[in-house]
N, C-alpha and C. Protein backbone atom coordinates (compact mmCIF):
# COMPACT_ATOMS: atom_id res chain seq x y z
N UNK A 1 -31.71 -12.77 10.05
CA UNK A 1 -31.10 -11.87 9.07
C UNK A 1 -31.08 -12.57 7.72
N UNK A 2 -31.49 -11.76 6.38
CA UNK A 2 -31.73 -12.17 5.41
C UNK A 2 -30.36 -11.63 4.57
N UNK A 3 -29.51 -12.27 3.88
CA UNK A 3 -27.93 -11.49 3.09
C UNK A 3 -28.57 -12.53 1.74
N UNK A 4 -28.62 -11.79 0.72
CA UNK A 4 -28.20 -11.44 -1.07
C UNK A 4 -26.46 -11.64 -0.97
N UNK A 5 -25.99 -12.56 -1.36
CA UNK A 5 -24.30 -12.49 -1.93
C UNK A 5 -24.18 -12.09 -2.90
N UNK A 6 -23.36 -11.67 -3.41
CA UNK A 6 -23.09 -11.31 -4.68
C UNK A 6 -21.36 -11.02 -4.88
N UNK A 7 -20.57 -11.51 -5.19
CA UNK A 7 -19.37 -11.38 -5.51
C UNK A 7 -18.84 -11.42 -7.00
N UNK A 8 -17.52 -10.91 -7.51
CA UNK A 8 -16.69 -11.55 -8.60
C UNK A 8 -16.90 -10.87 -9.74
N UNK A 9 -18.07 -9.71 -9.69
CA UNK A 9 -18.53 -9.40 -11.15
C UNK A 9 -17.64 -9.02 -12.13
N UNK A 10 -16.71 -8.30 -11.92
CA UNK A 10 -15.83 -7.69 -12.71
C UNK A 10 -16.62 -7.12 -13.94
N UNK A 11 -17.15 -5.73 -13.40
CA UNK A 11 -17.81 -5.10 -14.52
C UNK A 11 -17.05 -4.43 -15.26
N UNK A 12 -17.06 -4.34 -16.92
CA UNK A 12 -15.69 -4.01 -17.46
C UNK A 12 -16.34 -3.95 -18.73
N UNK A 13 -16.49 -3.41 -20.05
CA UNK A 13 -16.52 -3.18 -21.49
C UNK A 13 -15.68 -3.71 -22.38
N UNK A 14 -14.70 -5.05 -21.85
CA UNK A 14 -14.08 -5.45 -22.63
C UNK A 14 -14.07 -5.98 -23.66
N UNK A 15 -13.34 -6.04 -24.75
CA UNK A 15 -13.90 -6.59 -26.21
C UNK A 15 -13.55 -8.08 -26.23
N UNK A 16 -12.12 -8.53 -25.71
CA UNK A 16 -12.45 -10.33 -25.96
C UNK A 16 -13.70 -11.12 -25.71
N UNK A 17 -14.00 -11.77 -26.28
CA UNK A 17 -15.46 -12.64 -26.23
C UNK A 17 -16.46 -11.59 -26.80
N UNK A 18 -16.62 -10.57 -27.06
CA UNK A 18 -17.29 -9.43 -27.07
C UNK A 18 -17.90 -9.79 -28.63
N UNK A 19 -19.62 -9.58 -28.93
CA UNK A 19 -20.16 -9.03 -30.21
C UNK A 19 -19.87 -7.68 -30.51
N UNK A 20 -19.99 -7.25 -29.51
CA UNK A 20 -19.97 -5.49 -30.02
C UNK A 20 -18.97 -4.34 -29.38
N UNK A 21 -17.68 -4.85 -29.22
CA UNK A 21 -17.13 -3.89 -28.81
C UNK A 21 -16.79 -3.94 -27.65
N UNK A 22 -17.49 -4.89 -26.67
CA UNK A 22 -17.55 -4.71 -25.11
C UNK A 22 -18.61 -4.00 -24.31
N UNK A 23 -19.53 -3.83 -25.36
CA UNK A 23 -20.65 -2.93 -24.54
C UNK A 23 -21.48 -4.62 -23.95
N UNK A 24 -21.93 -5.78 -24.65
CA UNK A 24 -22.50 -6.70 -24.28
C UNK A 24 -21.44 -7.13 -23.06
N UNK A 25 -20.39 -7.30 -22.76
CA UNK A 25 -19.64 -7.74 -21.61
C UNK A 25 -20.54 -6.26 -20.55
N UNK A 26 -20.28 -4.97 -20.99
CA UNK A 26 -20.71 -4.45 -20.15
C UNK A 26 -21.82 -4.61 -19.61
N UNK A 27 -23.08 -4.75 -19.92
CA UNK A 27 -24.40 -5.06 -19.97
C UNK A 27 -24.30 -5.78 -19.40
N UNK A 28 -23.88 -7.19 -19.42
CA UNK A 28 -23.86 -8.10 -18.56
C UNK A 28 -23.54 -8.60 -17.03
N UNK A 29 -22.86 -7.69 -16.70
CA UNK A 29 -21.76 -7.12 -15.94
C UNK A 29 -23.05 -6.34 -14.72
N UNK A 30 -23.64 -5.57 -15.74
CA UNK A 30 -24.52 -4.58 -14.56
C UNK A 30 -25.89 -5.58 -14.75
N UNK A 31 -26.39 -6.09 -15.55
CA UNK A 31 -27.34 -6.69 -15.35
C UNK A 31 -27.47 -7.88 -14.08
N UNK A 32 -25.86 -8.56 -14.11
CA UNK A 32 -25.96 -9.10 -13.10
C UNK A 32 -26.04 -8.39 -11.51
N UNK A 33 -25.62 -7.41 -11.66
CA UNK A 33 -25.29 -6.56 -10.63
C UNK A 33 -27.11 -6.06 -10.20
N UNK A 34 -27.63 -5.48 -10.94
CA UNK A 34 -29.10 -5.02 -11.10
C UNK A 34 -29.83 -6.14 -10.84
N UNK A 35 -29.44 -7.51 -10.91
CA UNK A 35 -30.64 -8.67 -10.89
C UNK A 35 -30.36 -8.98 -9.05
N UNK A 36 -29.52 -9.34 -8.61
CA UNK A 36 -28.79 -8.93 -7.76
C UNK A 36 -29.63 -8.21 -6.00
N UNK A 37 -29.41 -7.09 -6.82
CA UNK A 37 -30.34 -5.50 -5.88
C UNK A 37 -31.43 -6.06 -5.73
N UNK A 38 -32.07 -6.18 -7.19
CA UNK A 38 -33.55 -6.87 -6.88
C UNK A 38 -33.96 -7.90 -6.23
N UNK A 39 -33.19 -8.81 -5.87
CA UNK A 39 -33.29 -10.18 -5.56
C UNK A 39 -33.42 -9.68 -3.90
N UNK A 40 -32.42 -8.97 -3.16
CA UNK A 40 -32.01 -8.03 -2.11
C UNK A 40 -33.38 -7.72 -1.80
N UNK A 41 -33.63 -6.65 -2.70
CA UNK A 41 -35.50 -5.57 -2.40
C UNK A 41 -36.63 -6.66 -2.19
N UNK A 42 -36.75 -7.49 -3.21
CA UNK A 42 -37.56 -8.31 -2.65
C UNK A 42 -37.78 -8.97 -1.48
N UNK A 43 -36.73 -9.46 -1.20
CA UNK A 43 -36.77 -10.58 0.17
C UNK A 43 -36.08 -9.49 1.46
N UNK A 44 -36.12 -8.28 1.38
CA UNK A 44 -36.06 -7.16 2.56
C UNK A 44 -34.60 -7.96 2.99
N UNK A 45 -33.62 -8.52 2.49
CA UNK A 45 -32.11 -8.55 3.11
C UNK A 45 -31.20 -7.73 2.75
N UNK A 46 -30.26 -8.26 3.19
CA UNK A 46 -29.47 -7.46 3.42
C UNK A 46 -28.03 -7.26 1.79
N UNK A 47 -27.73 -6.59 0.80
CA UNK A 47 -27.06 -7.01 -0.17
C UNK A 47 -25.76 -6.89 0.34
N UNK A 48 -25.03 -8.30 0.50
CA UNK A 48 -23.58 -8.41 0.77
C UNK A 48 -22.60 -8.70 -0.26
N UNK A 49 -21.63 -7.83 -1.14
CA UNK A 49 -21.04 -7.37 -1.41
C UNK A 49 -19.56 -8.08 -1.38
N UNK A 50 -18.85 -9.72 -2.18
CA UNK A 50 -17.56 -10.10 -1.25
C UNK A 50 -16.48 -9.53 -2.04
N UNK A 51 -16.37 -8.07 -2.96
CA UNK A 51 -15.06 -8.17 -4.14
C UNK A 51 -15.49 -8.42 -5.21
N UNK A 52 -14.61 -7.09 -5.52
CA UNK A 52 -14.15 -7.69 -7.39
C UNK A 52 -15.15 -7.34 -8.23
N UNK A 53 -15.58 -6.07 -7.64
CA UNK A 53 -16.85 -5.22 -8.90
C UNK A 53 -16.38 -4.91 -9.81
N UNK A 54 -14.78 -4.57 -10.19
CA UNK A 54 -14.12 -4.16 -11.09
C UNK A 54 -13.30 -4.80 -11.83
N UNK A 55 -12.74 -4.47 -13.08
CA UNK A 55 -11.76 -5.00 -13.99
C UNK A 55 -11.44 -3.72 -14.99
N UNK A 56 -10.37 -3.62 -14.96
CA UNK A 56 -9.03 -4.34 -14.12
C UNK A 56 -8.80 -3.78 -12.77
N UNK A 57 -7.51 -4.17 -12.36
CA UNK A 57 -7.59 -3.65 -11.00
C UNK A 57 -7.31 -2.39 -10.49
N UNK A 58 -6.63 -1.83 -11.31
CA UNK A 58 -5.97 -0.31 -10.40
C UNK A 58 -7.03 0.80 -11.33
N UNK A 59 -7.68 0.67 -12.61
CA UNK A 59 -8.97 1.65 -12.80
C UNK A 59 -9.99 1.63 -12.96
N UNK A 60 -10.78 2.53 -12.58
CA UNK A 60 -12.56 1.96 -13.31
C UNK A 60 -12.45 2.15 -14.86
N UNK A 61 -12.92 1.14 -15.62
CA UNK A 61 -13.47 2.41 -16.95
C UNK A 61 -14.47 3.22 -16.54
N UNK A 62 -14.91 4.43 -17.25
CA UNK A 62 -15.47 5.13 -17.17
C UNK A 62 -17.15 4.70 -17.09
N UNK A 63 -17.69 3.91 -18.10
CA UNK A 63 -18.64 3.59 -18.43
C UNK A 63 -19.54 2.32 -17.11
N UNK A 64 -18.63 1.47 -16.90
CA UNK A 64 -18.62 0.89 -16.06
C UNK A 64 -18.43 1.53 -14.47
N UNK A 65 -18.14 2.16 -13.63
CA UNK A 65 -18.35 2.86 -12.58
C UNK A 65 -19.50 3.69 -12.75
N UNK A 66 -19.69 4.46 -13.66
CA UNK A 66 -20.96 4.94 -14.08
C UNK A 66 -22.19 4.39 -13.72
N UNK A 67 -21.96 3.05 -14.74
CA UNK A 67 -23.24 2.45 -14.65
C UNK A 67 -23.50 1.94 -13.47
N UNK A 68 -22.18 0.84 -12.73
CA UNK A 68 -22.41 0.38 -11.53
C UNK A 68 -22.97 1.56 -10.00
N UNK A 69 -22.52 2.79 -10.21
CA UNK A 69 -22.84 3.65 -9.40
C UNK A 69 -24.43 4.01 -9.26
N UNK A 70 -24.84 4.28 -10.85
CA UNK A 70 -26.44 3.82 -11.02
C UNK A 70 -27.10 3.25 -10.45
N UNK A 71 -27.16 1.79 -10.49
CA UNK A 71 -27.24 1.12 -10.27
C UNK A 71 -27.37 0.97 -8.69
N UNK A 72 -26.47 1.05 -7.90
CA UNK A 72 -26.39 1.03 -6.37
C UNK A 72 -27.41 2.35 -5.66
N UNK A 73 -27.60 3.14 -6.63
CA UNK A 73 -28.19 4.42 -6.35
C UNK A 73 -29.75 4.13 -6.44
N UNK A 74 -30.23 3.10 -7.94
CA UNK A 74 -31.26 2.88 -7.82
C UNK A 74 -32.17 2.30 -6.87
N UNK A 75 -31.28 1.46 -5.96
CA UNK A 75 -31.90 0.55 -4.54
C UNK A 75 -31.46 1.47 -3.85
N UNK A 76 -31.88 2.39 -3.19
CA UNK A 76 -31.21 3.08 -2.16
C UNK A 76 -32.61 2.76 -0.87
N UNK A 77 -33.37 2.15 -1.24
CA UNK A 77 -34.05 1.27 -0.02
C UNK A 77 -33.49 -0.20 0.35
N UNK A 78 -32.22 -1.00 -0.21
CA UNK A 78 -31.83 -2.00 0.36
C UNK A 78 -30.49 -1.57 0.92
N UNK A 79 -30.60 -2.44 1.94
CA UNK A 79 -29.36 -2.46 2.72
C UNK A 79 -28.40 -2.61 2.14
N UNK A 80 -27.09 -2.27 1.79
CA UNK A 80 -25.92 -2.70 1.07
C UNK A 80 -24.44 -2.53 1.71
N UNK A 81 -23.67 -3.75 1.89
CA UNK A 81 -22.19 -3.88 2.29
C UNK A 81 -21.37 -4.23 1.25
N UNK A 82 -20.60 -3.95 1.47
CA UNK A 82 -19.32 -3.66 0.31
C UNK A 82 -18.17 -4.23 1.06
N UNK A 83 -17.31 -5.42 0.57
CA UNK A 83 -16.21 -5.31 1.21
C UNK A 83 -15.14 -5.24 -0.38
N UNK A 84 -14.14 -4.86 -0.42
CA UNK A 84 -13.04 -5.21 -1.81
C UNK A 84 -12.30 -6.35 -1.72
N UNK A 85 -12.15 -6.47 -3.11
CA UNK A 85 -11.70 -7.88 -3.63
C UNK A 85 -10.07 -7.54 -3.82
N UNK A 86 -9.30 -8.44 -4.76
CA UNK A 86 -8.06 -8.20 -4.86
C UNK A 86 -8.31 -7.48 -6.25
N UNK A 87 -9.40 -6.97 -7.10
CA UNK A 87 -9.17 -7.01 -8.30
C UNK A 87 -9.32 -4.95 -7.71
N UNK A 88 -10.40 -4.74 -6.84
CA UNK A 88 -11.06 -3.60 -6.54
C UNK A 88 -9.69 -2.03 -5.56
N UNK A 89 -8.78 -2.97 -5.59
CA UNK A 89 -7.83 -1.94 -5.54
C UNK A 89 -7.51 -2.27 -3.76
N UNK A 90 -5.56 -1.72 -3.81
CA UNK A 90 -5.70 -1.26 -2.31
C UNK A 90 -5.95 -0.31 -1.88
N UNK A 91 -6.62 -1.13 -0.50
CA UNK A 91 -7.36 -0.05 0.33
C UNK A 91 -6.33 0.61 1.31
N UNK A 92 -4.83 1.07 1.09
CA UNK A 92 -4.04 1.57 1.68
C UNK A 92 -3.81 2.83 1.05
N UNK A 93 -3.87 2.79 -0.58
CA UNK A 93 -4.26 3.98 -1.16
C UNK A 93 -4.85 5.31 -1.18
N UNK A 94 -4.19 6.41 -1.46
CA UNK A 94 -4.83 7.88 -1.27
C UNK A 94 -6.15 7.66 -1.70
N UNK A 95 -7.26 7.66 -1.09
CA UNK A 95 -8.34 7.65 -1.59
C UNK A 95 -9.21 6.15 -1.38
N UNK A 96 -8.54 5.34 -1.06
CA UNK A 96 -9.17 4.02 -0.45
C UNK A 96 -8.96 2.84 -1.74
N UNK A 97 -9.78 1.96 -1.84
CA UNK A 97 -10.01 0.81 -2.61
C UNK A 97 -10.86 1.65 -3.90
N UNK A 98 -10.80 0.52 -5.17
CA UNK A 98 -11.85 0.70 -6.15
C UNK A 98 -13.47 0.92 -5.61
N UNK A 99 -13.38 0.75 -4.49
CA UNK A 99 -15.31 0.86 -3.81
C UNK A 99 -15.17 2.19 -3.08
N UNK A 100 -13.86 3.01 -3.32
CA UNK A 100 -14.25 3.87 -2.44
C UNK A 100 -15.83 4.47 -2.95
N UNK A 101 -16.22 4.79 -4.52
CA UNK A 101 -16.59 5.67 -4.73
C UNK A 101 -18.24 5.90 -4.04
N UNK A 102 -18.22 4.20 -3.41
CA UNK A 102 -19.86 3.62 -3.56
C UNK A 102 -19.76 3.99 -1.99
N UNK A 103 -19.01 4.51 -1.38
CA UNK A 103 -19.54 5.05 -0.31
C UNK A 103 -20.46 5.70 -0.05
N UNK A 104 -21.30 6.74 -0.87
CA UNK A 104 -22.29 7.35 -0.92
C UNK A 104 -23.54 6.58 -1.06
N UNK A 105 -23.66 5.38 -1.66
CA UNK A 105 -24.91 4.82 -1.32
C UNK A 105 -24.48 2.78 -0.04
N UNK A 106 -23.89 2.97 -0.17
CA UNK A 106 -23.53 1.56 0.34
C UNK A 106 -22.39 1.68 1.59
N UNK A 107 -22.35 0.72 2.51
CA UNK A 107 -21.12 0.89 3.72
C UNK A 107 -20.56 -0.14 2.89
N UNK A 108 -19.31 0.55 2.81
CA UNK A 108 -18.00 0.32 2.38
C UNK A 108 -17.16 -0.28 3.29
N UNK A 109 -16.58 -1.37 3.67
CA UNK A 109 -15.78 -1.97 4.34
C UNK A 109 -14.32 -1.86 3.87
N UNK A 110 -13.18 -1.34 4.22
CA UNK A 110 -11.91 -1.46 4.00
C UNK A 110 -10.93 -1.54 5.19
N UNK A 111 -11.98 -1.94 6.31
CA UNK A 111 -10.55 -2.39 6.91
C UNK A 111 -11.63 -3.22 8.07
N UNK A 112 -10.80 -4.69 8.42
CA UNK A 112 -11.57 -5.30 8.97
C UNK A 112 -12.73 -4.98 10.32
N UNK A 113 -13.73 -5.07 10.12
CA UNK A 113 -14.63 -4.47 11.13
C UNK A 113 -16.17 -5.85 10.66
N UNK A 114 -16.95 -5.50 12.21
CA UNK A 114 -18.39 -6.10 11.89
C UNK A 114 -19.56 -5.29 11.94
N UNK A 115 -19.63 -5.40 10.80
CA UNK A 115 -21.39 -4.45 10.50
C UNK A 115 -22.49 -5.56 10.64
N UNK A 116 -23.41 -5.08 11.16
CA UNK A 116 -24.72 -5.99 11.86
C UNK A 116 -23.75 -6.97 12.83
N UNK A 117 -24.29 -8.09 11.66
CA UNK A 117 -23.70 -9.50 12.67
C UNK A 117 -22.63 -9.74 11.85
N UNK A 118 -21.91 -9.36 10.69
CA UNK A 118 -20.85 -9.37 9.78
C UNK A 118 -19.48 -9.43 9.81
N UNK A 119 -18.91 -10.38 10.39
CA UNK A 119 -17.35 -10.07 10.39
C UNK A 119 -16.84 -9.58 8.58
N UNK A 120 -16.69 -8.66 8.65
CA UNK A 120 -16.19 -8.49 7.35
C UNK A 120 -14.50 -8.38 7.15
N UNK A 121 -14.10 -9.31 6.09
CA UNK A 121 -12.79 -8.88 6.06
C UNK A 121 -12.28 -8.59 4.57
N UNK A 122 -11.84 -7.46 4.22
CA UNK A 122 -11.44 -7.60 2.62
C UNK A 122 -9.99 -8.01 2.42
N UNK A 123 -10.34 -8.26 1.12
CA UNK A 123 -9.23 -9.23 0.49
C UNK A 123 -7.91 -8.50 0.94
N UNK A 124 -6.63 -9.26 1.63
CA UNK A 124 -5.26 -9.64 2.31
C UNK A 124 -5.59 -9.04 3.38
N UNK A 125 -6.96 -9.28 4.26
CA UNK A 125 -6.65 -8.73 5.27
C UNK A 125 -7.00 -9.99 6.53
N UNK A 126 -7.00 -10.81 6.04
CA UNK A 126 -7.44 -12.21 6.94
C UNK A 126 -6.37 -12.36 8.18
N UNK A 127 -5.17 -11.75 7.72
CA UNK A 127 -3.86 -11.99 8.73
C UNK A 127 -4.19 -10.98 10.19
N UNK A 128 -5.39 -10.15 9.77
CA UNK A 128 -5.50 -8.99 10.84
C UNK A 128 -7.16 -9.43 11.89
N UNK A 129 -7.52 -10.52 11.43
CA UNK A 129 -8.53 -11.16 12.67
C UNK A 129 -8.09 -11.48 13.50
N UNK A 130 -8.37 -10.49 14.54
CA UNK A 130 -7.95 -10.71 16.32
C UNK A 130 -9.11 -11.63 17.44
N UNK A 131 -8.71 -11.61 18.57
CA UNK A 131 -9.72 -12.58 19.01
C UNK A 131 -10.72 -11.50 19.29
N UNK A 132 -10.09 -10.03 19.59
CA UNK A 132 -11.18 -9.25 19.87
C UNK A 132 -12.63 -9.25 18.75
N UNK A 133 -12.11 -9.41 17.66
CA UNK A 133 -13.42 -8.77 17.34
C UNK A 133 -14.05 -10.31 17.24
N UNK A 134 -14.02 -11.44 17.48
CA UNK A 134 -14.55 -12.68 17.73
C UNK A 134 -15.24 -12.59 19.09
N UNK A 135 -14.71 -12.06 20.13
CA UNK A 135 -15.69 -11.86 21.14
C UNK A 135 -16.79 -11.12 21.44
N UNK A 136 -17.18 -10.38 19.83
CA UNK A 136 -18.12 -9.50 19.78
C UNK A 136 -19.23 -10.84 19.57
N UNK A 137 -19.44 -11.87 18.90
CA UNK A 137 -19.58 -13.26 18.67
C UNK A 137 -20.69 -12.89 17.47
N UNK A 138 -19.81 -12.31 15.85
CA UNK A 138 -20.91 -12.38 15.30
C UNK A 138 -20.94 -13.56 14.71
N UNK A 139 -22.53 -13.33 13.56
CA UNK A 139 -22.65 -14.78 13.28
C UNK A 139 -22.65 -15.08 11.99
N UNK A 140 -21.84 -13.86 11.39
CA UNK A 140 -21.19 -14.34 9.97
C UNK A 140 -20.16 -13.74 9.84
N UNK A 141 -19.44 -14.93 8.59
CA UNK A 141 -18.15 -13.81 8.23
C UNK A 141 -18.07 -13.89 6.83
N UNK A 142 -17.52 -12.65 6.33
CA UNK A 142 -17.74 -12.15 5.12
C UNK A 142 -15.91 -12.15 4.63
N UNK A 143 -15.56 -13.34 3.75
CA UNK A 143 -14.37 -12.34 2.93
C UNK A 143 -14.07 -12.80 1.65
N UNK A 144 -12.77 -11.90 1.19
CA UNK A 144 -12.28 -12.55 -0.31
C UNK A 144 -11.15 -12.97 -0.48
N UNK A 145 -10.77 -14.36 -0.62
CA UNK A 145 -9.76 -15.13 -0.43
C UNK A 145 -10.06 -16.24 -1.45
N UNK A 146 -8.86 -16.43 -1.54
CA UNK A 146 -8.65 -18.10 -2.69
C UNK A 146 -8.32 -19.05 -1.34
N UNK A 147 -9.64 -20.19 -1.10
CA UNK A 147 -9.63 -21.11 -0.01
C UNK A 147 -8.86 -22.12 -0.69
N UNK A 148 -8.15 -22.88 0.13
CA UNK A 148 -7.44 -24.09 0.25
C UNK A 148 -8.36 -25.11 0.05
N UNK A 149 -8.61 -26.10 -1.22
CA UNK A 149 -9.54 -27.05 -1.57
C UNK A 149 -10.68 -26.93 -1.77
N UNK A 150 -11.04 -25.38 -2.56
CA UNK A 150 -12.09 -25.32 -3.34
C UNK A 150 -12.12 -25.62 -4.44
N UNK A 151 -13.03 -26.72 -5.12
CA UNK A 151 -13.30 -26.99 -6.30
C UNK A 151 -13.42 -25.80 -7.75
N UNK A 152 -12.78 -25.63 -8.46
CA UNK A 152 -12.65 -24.76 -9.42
C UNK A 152 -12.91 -25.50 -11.05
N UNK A 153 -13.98 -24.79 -12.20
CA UNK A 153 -13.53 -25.35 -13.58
C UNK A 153 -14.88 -26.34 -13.28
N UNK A 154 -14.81 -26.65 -14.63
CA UNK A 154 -16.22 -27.65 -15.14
C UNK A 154 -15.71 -29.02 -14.71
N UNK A 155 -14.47 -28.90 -14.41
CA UNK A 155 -13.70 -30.23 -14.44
C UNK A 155 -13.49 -30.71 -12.82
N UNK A 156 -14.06 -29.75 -12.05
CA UNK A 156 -13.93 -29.67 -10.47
C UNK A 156 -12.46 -30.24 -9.57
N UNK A 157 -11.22 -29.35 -10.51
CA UNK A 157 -10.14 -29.43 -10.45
C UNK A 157 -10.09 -28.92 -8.95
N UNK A 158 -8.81 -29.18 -8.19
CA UNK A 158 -8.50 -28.79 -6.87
C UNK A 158 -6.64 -27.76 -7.26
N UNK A 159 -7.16 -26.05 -7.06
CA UNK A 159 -5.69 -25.50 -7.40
C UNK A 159 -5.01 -25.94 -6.21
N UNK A 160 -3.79 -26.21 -6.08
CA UNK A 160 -2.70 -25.77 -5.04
C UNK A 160 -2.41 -24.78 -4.23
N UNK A 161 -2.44 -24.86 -3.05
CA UNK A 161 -2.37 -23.25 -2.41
C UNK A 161 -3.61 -22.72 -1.91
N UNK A 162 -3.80 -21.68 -1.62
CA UNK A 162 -5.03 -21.07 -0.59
C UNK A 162 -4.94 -21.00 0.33
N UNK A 163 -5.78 -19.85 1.24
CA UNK A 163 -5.72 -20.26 2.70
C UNK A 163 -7.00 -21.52 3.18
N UNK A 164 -6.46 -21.63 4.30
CA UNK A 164 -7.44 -22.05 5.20
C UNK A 164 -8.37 -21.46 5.83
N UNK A 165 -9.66 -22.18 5.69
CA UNK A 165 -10.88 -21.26 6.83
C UNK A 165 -10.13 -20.55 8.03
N UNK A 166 -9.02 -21.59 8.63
CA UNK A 166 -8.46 -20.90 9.92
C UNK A 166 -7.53 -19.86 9.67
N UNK A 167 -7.76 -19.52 8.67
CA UNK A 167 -6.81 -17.97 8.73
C UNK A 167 -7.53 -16.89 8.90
N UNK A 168 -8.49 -17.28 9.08
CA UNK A 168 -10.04 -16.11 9.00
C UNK A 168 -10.08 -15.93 11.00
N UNK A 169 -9.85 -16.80 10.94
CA UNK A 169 -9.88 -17.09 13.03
C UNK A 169 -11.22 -17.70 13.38
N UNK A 170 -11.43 -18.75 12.58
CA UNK A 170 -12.70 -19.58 12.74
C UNK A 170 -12.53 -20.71 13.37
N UNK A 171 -11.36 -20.81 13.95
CA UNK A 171 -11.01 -22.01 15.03
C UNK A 171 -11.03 -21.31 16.48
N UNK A 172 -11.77 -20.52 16.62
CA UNK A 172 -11.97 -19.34 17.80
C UNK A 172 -13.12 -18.98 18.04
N UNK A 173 -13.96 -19.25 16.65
CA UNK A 173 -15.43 -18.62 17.00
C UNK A 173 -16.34 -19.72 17.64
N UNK A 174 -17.21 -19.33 18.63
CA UNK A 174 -17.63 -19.96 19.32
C UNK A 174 -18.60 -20.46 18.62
N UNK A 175 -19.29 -19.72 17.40
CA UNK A 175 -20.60 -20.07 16.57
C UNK A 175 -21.03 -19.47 15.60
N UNK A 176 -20.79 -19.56 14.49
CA UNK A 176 -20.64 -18.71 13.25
C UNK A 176 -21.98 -19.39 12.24
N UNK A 177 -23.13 -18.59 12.17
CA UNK A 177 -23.89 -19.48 11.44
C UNK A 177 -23.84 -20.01 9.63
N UNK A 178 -22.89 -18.85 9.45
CA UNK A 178 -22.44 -19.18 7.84
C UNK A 178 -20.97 -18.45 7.62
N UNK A 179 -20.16 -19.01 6.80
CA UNK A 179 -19.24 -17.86 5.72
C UNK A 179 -19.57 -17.83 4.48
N UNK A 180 -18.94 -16.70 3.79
CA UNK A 180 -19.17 -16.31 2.85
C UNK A 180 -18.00 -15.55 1.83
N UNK A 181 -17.38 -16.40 0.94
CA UNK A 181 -16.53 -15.78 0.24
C UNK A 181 -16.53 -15.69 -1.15
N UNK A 182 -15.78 -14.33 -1.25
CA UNK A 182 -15.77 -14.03 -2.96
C UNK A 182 -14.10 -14.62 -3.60
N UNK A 183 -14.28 -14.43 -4.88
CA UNK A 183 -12.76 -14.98 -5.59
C UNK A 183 -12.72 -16.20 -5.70
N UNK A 184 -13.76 -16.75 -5.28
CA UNK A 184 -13.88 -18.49 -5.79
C UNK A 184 -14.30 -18.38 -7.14
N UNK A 185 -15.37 -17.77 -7.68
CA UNK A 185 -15.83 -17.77 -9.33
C UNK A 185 -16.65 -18.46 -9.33
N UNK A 186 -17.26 -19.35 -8.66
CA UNK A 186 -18.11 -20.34 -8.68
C UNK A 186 -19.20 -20.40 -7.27
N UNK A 187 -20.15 -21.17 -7.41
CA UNK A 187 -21.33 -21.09 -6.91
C UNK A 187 -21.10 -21.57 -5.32
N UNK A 188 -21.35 -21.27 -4.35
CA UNK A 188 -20.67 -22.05 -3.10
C UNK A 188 -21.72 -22.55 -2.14
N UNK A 189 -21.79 -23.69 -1.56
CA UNK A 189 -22.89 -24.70 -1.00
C UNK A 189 -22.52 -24.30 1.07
């Protein structure tokens, strides 16, 4: 199995840092998102999805869901999983998470389940990995969490706090060939 990651984008039109208003934050935002897909189409995998397509958290702007919806619409020959971040809304909400909308081109994950070989879990839902779905024995897991002693900053500072891999229930899995998490911000080995 071939997985494209892609997490953290926070696509948004905002003006701080902005030349023009926030349209260049926007642009940037989907370009990464669009470079992304392609990277996916090419190499026939799978695009995995860990959180945090949005900014801020409880609305889309307009322009931004737009475009990102585009966008997901234009690959509608790659595979695509979606799980939400903490920024992408709760998924306890009338109407689901900020990803509800991408249900129409992409599987949307909002409540812990495994697609393919995918343990997927979205963000605060790590407390709800049972052994059951570990005995399905897939061979990845997908989530969005702030880990306990990930390197953060140019300065490869260590924050305080996080969970542990073992809150995911990876002291149970018999053989997990990778994880994969979003909300770090940074590149992960």
């Amino acid at each position: 199995m071939k997985i494209v990651l892609v997490s953290d984008l926070h696509i948004h039109p905002f003006r701080p840092c902005s030349r023009d208003g926030g349209r260049d934050r926007l642009q940037d935002g989907l370009s990464a998102l669009a470079q992304s897909l392609e990277l996916a189409r090419k190499h026939a995998a799978t695009w995995l999805f860990a959180g945090d397509l949005k900014q801020p958290k409880w609305v889309w702007p307009q322009e931004a869901l737009t475009g990102a919806l585009a966008q997901l619409r234009k690959y509608s020959d790659v595979r695509k999983v979606m799980i939400p971040g903490n920024h992408d809304g709760d998924v306890s909400l009338i109407g689901g998470s900020g990803l509800a909308p991408f249900a129409e081109c992409a599987t949307v994950v909002e409540e812990i389940r495994i697609v393919d070989e995918i343990l997927c879990v979205p963000a605060g839902h790590h407390d709800r990995v049972t052994d059951d779905l570990w005995s399905t024995k897939p061979s990845f897991v997908c989530g969005h969490a702030f880990l306990a002693g990930v390197h953060l900053g140019p300065e490869e500072i260590r924050i305080q706090g996080g969970l542990m891999l073992e809150a995911f229930g990876l002291g149970r899995a018999k053989r997990v060939r990778a994880g994969f998490f979003g909300d770090i911000h940074k590149g992960q080995a």
